[in-house]
C-alpha atoms as a PDB file:
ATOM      1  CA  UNK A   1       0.000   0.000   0.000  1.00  0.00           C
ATOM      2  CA  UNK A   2       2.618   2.299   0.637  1.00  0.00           C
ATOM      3  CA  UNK A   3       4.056   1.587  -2.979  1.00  0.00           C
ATOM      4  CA  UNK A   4       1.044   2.636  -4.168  1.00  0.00           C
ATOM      5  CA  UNK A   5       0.769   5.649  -2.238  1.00  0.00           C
ATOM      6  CA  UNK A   6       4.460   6.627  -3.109  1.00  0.00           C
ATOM      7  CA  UNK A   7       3.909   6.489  -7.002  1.00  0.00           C
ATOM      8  CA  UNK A   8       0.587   8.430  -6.884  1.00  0.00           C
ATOM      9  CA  UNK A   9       2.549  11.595  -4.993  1.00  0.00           C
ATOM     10  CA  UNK A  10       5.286  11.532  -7.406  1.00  0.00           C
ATOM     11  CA  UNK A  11       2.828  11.480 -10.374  1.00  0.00           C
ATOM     12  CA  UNK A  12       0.873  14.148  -8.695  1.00  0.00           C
ATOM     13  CA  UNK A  13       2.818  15.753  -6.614  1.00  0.00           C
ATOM     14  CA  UNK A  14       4.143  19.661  -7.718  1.00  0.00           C
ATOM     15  CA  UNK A  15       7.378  19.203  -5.801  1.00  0.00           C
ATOM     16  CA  UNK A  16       9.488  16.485  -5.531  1.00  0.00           C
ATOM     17  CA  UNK A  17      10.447  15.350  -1.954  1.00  0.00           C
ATOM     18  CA  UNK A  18      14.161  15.415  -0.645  1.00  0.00           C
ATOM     19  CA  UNK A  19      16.515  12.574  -1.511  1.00  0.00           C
ATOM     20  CA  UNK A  20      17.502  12.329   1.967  1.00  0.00           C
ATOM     21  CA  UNK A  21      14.363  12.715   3.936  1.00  0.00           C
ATOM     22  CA  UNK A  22      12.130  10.068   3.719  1.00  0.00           C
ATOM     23  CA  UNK A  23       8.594  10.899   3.379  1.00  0.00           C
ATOM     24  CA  UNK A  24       6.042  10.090   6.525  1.00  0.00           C
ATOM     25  CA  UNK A  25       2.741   8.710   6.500  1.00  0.00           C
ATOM     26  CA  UNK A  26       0.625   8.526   9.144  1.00  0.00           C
ATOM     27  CA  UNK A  27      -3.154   6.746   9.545  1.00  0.00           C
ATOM     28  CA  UNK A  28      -5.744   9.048  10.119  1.00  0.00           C
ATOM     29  CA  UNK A  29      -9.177   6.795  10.290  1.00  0.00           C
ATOM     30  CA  UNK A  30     -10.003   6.124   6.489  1.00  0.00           C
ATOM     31  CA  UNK A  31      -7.370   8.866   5.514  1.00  0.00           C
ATOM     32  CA  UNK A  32      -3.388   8.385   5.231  1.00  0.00           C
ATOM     33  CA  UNK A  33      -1.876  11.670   6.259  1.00  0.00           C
ATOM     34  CA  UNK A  34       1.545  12.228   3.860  1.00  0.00           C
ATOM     35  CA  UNK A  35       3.785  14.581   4.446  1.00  0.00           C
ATOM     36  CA  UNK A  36       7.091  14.959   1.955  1.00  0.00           C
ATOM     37  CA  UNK A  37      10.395  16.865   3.230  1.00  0.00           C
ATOM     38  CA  UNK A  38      12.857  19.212   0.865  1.00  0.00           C
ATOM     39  CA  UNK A  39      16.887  18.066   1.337  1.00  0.00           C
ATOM     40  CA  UNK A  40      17.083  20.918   4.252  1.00  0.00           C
ATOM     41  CA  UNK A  41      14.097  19.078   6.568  1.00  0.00           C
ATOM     42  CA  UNK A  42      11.888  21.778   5.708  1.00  0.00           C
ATOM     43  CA  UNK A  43       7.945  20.248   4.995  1.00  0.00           C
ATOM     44  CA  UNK A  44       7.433  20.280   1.035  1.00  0.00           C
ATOM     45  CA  UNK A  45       4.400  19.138   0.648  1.00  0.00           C
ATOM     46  CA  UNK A  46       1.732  17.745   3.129  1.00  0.00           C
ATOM     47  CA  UNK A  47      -2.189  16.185   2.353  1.00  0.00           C
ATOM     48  CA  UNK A  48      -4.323  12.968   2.448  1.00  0.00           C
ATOM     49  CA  UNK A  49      -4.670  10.304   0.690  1.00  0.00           C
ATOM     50  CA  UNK A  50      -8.026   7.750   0.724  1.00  0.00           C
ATOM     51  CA  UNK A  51      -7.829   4.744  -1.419  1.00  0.00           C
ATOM     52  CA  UNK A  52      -4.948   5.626  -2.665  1.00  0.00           C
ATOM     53  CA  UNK A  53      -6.154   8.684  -4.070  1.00  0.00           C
ATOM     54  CA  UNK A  54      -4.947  12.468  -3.362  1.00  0.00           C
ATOM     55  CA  UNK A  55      -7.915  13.751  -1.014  1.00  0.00           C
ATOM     56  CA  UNK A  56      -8.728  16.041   0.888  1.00  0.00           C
ATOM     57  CA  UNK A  57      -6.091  19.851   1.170  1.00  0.00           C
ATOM     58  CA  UNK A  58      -3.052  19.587   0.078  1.00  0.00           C
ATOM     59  CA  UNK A  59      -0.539  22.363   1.055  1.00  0.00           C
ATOM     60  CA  UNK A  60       2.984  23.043  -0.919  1.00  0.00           C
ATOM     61  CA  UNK A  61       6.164  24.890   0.666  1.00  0.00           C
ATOM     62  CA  UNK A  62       9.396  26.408  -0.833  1.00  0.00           C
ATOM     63  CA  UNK A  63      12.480  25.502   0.883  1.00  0.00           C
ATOM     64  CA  UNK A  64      11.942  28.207   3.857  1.00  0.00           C
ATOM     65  CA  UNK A  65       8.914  26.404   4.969  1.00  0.00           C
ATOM     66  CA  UNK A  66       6.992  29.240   3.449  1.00  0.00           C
ATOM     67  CA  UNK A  67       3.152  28.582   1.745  1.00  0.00           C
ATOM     68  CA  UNK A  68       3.319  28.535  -2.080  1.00  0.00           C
ATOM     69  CA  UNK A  69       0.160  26.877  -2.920  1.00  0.00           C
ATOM     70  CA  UNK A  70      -2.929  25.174  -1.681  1.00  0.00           C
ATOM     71  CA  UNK A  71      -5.782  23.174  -2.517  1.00  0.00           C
ATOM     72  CA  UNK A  72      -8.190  20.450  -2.967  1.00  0.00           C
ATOM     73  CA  UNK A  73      -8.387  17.208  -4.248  1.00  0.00           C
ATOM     74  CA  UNK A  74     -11.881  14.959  -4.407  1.00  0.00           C
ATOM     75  CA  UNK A  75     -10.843  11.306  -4.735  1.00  0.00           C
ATOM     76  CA  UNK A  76      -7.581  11.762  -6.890  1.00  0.00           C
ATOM     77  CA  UNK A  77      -8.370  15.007  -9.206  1.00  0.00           C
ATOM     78  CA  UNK A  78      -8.339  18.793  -8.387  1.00  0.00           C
ATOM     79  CA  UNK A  79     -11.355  20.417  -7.092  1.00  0.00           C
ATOM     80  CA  UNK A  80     -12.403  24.055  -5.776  1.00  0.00           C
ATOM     81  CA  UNK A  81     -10.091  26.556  -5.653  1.00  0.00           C
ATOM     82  CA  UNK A  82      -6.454  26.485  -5.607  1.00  0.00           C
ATOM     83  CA  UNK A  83      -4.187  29.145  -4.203  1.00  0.00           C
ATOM     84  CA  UNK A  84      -0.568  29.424  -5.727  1.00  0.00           C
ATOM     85  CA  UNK A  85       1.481  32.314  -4.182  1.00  0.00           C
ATOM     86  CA  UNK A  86       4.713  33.592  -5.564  1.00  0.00           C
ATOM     87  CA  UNK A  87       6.283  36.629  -4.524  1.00  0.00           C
ATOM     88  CA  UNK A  88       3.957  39.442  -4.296  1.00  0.00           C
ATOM     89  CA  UNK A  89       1.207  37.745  -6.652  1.00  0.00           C
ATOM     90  CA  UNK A  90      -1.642  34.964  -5.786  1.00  0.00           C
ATOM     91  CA  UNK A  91      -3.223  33.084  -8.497  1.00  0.00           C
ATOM     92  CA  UNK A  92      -6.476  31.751  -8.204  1.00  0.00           C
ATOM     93  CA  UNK A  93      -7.227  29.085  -9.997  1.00  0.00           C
ATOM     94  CA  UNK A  94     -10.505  27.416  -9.884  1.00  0.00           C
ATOM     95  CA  UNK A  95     -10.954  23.854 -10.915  1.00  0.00           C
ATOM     96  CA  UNK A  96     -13.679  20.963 -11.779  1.00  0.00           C
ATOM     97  CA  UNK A  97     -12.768  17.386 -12.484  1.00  0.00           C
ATOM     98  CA  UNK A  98      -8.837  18.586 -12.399  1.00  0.00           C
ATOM     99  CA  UNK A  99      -9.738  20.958 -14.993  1.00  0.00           C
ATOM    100  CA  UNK A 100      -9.265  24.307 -14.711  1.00  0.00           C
ATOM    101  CA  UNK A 101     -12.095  26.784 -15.360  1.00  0.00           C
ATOM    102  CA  UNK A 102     -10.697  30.339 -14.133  1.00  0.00           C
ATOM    103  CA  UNK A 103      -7.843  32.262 -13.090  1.00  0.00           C
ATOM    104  CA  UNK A 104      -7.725  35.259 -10.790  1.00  0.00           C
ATOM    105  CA  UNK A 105      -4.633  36.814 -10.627  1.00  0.00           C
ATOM    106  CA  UNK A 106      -4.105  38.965  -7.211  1.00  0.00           C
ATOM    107  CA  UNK A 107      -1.451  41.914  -7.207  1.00  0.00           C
ATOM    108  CA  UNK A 108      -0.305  42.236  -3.472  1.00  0.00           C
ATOM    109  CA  UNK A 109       1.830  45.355  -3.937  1.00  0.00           C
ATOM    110  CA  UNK A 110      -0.751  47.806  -3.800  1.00  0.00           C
ATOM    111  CA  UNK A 111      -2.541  48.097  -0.343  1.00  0.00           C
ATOM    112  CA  UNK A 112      -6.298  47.239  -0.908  1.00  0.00           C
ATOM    113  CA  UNK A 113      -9.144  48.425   1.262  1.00  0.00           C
ATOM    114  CA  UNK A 114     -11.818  46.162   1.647  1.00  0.00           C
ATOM    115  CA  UNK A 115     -15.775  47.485   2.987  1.00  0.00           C
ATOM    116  CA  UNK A 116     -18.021  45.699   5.121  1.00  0.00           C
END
């Protein structure tokens, strides 16, 4: 099973997990909880998988542990919206059946007021 789990995160996965840190999985009632490492020990990657199948949120890092994207998947494919963040601009990316169906792109270098 953890073969299987193994390939399907390298297939899917958007980074690739450190050479030298083995990646950790951890039962969570029907859910397996991954979670990959870059080569410095800093988390890459963590989510769920069910049946073998990317579930649930999935979060990515860069190397100094900081977000760079986030999202959804629904029994192996992409679902929702996605969040991918890099430098000062956030892409929203909405998706059905792994699909994608619109992107929002955020500018975060210009302060924005928001009303209630």
């Amino acid at each position: 099973m953890k073969r299987g789990i193994l390939f399907l995160a390298l297939v899917f996965s958007v980074s690739i997990y450190a050479q030298n840190q083995e990646p950790l999985f951890e039962k969570e009632g029907d859910l397996v909880k991954a979670t990959y490492f870059h080569e410095n020990g800093e988390i890459a990657q963590t989510g769920y998988f069910l049946n073998e199948k990317l579930h649930g949120e999935w979060e990515m890092f860069n190397e100094e542990g900081v977000r760079i994207s986030t999202g959804e998947y629904l029994e192996g494919r992409k679902t929702g919206k996605w969040f991918f963040w890099k430098g000062k601009e956030l892409k929203e990316v909405d998706f059905v059946d792994s699909k994608i169906v619109s992107v929002t792109k955020w500018d975060n270098s210009k302060p924005m007021v928001l009303n209630k």
